[in-house]
PDB file of N, CA and C in Angstrom:
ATOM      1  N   UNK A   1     135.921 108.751 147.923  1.00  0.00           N
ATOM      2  CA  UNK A   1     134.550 108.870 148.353  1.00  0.00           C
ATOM      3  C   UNK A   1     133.756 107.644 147.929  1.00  0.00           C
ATOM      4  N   UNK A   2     132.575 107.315 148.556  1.00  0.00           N
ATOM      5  CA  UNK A   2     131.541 105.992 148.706  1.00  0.00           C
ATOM      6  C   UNK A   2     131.135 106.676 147.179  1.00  0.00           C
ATOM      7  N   UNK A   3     130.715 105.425 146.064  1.00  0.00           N
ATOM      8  CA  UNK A   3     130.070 105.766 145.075  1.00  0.00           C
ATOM      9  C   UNK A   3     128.366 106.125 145.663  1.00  0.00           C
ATOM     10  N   UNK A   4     127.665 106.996 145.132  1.00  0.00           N
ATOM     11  CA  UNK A   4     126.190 106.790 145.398  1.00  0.00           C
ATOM     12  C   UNK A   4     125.698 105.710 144.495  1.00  0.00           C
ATOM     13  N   UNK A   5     124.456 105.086 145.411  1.00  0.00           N
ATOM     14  CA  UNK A   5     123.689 103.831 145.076  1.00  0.00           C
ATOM     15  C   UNK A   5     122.514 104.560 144.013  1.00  0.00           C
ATOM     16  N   UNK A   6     122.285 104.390 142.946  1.00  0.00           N
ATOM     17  CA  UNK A   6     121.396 104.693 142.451  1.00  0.00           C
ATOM     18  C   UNK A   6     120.807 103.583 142.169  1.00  0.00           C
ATOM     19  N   UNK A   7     118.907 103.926 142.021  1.00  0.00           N
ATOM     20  CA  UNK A   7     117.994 102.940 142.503  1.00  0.00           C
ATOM     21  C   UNK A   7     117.911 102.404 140.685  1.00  0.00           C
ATOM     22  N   UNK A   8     117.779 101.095 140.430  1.00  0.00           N
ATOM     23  CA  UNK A   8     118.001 100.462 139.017  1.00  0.00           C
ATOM     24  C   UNK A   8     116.762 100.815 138.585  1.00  0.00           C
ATOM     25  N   UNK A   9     116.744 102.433 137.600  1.00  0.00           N
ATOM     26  CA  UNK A   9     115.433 102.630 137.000  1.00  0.00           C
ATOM     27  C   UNK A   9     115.726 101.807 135.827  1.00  0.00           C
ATOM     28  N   UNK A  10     116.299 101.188 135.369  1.00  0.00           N
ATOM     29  CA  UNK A  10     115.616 100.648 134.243  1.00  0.00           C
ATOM     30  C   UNK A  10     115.112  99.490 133.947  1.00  0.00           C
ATOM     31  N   UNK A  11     114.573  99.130 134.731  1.00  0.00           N
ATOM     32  CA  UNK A  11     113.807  97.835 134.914  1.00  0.00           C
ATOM     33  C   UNK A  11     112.592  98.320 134.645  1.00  0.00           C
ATOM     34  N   UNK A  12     112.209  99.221 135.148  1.00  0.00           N
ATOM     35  CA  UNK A  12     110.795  99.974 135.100  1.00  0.00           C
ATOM     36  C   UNK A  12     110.512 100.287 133.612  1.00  0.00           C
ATOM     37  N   UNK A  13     109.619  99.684 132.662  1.00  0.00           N
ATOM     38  CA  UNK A  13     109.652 100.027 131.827  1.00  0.00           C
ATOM     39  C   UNK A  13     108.925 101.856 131.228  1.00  0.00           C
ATOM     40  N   UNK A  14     109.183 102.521 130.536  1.00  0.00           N
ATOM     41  CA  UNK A  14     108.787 103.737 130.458  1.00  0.00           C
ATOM     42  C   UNK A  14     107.305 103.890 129.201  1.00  0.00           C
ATOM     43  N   UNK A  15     107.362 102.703 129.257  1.00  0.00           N
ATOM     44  CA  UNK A  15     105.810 102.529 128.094  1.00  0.00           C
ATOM     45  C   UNK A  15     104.776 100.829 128.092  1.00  0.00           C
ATOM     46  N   UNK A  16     103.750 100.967 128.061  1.00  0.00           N
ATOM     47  CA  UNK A  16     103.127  99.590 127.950  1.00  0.00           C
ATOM     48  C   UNK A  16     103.674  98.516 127.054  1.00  0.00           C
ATOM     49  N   UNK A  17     104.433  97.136 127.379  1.00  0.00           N
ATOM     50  CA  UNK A  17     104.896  96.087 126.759  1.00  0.00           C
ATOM     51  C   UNK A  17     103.941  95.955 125.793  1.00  0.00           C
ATOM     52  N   UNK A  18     102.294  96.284 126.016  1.00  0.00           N
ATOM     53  CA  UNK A  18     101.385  95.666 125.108  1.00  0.00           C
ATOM     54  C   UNK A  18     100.762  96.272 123.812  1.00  0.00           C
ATOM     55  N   UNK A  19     100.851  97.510 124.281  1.00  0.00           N
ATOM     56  CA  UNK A  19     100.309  98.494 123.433  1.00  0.00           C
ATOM     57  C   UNK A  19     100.737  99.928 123.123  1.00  0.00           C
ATOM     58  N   UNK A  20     101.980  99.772 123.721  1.00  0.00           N
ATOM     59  CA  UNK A  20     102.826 101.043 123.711  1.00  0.00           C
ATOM     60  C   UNK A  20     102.906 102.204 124.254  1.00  0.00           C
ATOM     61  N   UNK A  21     101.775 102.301 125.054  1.00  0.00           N
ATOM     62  CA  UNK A  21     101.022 103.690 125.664  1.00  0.00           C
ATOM     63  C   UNK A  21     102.289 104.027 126.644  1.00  0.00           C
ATOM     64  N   UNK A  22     102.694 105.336 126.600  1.00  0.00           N
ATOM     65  CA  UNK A  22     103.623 105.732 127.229  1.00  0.00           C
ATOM     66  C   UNK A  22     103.490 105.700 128.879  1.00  0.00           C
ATOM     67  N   UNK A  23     104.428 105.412 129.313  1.00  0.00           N
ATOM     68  CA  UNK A  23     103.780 105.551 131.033  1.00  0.00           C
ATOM     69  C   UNK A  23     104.342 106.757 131.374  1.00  0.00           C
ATOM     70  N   UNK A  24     103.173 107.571 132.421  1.00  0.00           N
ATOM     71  CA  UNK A  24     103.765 109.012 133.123  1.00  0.00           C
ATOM     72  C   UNK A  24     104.585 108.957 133.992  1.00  0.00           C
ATOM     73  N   UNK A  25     105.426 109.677 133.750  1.00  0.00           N
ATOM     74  CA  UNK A  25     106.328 109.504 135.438  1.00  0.00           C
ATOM     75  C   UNK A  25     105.716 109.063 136.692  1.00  0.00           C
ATOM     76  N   UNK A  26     104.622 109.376 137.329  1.00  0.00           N
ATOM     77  CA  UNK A  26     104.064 108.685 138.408  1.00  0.00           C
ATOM     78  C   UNK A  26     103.666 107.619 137.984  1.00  0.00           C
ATOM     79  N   UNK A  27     103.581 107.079 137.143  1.00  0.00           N
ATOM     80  CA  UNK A  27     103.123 105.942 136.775  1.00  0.00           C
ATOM     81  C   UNK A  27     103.826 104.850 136.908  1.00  0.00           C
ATOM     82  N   UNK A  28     105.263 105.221 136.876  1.00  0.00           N
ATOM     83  CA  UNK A  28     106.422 104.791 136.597  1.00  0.00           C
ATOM     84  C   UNK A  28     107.015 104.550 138.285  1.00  0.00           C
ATOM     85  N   UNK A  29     106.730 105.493 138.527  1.00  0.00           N
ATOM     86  CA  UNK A  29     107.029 105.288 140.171  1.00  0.00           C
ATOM     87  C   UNK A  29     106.136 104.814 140.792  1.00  0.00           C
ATOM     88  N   UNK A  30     104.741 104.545 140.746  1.00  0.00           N
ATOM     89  CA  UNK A  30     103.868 103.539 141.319  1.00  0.00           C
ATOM     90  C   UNK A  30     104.188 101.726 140.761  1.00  0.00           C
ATOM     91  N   UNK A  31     104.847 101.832 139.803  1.00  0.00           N
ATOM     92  CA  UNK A  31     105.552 100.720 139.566  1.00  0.00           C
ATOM     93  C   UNK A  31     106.730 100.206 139.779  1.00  0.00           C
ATOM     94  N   UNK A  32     107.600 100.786 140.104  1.00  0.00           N
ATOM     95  CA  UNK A  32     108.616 100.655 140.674  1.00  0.00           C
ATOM     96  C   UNK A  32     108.268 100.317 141.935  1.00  0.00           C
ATOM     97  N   UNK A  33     107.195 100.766 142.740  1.00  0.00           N
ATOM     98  CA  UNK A  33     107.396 100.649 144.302  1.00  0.00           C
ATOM     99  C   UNK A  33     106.270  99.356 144.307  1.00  0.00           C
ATOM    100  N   UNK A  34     104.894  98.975 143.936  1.00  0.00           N
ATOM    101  CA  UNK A  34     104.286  98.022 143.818  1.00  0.00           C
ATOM    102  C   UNK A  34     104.501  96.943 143.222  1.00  0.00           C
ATOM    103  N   UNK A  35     105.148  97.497 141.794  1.00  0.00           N
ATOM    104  CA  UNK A  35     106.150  96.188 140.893  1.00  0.00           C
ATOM    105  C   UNK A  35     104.747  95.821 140.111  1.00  0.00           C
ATOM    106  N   UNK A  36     103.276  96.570 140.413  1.00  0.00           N
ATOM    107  CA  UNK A  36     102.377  95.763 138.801  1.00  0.00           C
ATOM    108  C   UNK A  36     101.977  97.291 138.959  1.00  0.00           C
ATOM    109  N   UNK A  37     100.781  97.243 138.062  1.00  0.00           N
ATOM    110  CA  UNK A  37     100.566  98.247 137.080  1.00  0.00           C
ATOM    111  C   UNK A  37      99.451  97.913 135.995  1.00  0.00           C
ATOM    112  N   UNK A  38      98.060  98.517 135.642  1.00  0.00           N
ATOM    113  CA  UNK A  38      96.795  98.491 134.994  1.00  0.00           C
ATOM    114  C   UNK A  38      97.043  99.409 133.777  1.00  0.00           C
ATOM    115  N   UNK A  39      97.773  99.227 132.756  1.00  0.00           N
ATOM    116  CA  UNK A  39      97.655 100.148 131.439  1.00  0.00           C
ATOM    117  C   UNK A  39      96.180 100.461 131.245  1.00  0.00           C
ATOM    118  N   UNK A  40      96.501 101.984 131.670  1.00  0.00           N
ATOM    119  CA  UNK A  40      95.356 102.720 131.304  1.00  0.00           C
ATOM    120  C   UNK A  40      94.469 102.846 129.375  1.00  0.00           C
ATOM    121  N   UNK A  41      95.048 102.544 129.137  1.00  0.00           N
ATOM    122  CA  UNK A  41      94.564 102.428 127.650  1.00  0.00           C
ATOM    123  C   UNK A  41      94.034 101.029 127.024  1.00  0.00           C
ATOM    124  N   UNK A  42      94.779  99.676 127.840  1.00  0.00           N
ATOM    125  CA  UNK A  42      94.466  98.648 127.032  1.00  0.00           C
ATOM    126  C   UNK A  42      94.252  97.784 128.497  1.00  0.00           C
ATOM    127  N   UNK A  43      94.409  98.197 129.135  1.00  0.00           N
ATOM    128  CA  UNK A  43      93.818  97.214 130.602  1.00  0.00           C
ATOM    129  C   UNK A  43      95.108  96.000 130.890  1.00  0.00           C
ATOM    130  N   UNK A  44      95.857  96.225 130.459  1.00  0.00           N
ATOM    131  CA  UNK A  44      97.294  95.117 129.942  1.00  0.00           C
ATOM    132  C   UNK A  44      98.309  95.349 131.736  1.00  0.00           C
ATOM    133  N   UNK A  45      97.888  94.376 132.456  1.00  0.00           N
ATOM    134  CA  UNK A  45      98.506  94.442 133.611  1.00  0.00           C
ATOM    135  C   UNK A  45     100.190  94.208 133.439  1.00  0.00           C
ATOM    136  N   UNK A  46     100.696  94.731 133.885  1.00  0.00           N
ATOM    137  CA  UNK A  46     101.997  95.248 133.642  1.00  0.00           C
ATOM    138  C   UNK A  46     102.637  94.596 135.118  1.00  0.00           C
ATOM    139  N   UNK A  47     103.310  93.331 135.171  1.00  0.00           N
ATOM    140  CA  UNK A  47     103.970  92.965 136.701  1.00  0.00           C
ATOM    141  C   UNK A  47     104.910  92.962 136.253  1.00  0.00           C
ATOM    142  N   UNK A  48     106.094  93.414 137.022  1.00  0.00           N
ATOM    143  CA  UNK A  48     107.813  93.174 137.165  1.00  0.00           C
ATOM    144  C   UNK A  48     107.792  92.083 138.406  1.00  0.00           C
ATOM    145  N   UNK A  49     108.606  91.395 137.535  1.00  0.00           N
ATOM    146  CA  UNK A  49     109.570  90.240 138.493  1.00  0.00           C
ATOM    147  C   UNK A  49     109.993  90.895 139.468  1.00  0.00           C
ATOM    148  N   UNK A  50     110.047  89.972 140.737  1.00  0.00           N
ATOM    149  CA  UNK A  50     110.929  90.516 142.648  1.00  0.00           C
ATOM    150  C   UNK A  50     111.840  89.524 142.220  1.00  0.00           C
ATOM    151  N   UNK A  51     113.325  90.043 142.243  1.00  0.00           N
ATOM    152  CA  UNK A  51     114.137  89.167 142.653  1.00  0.00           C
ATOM    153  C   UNK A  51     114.885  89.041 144.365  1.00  0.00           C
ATOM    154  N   UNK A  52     114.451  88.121 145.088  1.00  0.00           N
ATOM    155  CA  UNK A  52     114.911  88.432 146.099  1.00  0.00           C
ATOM    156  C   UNK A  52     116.476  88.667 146.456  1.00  0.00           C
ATOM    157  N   UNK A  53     116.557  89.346 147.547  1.00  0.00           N
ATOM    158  CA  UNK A  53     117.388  90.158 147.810  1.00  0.00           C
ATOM    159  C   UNK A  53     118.713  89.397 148.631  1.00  0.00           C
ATOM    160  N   UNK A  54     117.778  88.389 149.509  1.00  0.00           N
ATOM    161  CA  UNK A  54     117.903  87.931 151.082  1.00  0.00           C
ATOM    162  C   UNK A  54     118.575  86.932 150.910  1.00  0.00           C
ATOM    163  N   UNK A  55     119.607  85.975 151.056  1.00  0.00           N
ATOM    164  CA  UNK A  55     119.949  85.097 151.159  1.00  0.00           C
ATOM    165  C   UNK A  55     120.072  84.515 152.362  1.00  0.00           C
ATOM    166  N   UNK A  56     119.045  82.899 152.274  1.00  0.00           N
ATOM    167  CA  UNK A  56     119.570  82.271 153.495  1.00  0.00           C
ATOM    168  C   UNK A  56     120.692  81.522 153.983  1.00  0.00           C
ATOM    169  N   UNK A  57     121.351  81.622 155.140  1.00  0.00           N
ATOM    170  CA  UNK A  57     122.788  81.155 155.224  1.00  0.00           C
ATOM    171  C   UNK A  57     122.388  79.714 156.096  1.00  0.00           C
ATOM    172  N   UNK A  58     123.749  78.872 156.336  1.00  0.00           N
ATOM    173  CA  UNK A  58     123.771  77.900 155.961  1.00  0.00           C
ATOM    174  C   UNK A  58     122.903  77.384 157.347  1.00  0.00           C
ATOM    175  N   UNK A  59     123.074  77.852 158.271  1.00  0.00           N
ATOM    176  CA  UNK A  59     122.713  77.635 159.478  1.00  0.00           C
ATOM    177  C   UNK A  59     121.105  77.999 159.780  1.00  0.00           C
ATOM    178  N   UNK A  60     120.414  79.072 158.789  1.00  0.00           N
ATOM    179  CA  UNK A  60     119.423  78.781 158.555  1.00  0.00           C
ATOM    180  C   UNK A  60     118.600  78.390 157.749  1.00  0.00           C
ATOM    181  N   UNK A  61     119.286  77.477 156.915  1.00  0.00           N
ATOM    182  CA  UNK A  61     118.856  76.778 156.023  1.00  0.00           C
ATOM    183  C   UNK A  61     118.540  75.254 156.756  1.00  0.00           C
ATOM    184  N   UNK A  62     119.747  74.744 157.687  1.00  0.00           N
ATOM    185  CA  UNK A  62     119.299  73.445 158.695  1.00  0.00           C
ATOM    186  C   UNK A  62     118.339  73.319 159.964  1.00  0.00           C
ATOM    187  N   UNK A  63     118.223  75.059 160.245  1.00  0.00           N
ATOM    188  CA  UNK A  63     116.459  75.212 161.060  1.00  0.00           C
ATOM    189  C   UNK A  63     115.770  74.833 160.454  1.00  0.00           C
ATOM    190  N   UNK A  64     115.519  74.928 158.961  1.00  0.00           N
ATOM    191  CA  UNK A  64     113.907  74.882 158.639  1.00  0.00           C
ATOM    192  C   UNK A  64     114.031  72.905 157.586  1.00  0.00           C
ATOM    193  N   UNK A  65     115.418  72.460 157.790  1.00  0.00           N
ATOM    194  CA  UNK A  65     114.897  71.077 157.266  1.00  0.00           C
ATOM    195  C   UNK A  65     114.512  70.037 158.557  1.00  0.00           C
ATOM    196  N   UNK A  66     115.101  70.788 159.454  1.00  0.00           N
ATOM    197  CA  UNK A  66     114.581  69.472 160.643  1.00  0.00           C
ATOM    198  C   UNK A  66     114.738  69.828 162.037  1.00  0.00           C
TER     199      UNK A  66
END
């Protein structure tokens, strides 16, 4: 059987980097899907890195030099 894809929660951190304030589960999932985030306690904007996904191949990499 296909393994299931589970979505990489742990990137999402589960508390404020700045001040520790725990994040709520929706909180947690409004960050995951927007990637920033306003700590409600210390105002400490909270962004996760996008790593893109997409790779351009070689043929469209020589469209866009000339």
């Amino acid at each position: 059987m296909a393994e299931e894809v589970k979505p990489k929660r742990e990137e999402v951190p589960d508390a404020c980097p700045h001040c520790g304030n725990k994040l709520s589960p929706w909180q947690q999932v409004l960050l995951a899907t927007d990637r920033a985030l306003v700590c409600k306690k210390c105002w400490y904007r909270i962004i996760l890195d996008v790593i893109p996904t997409t790779k351009k191949t070689d043929s469209e990499k020589s469209k866009n030099k000339g």
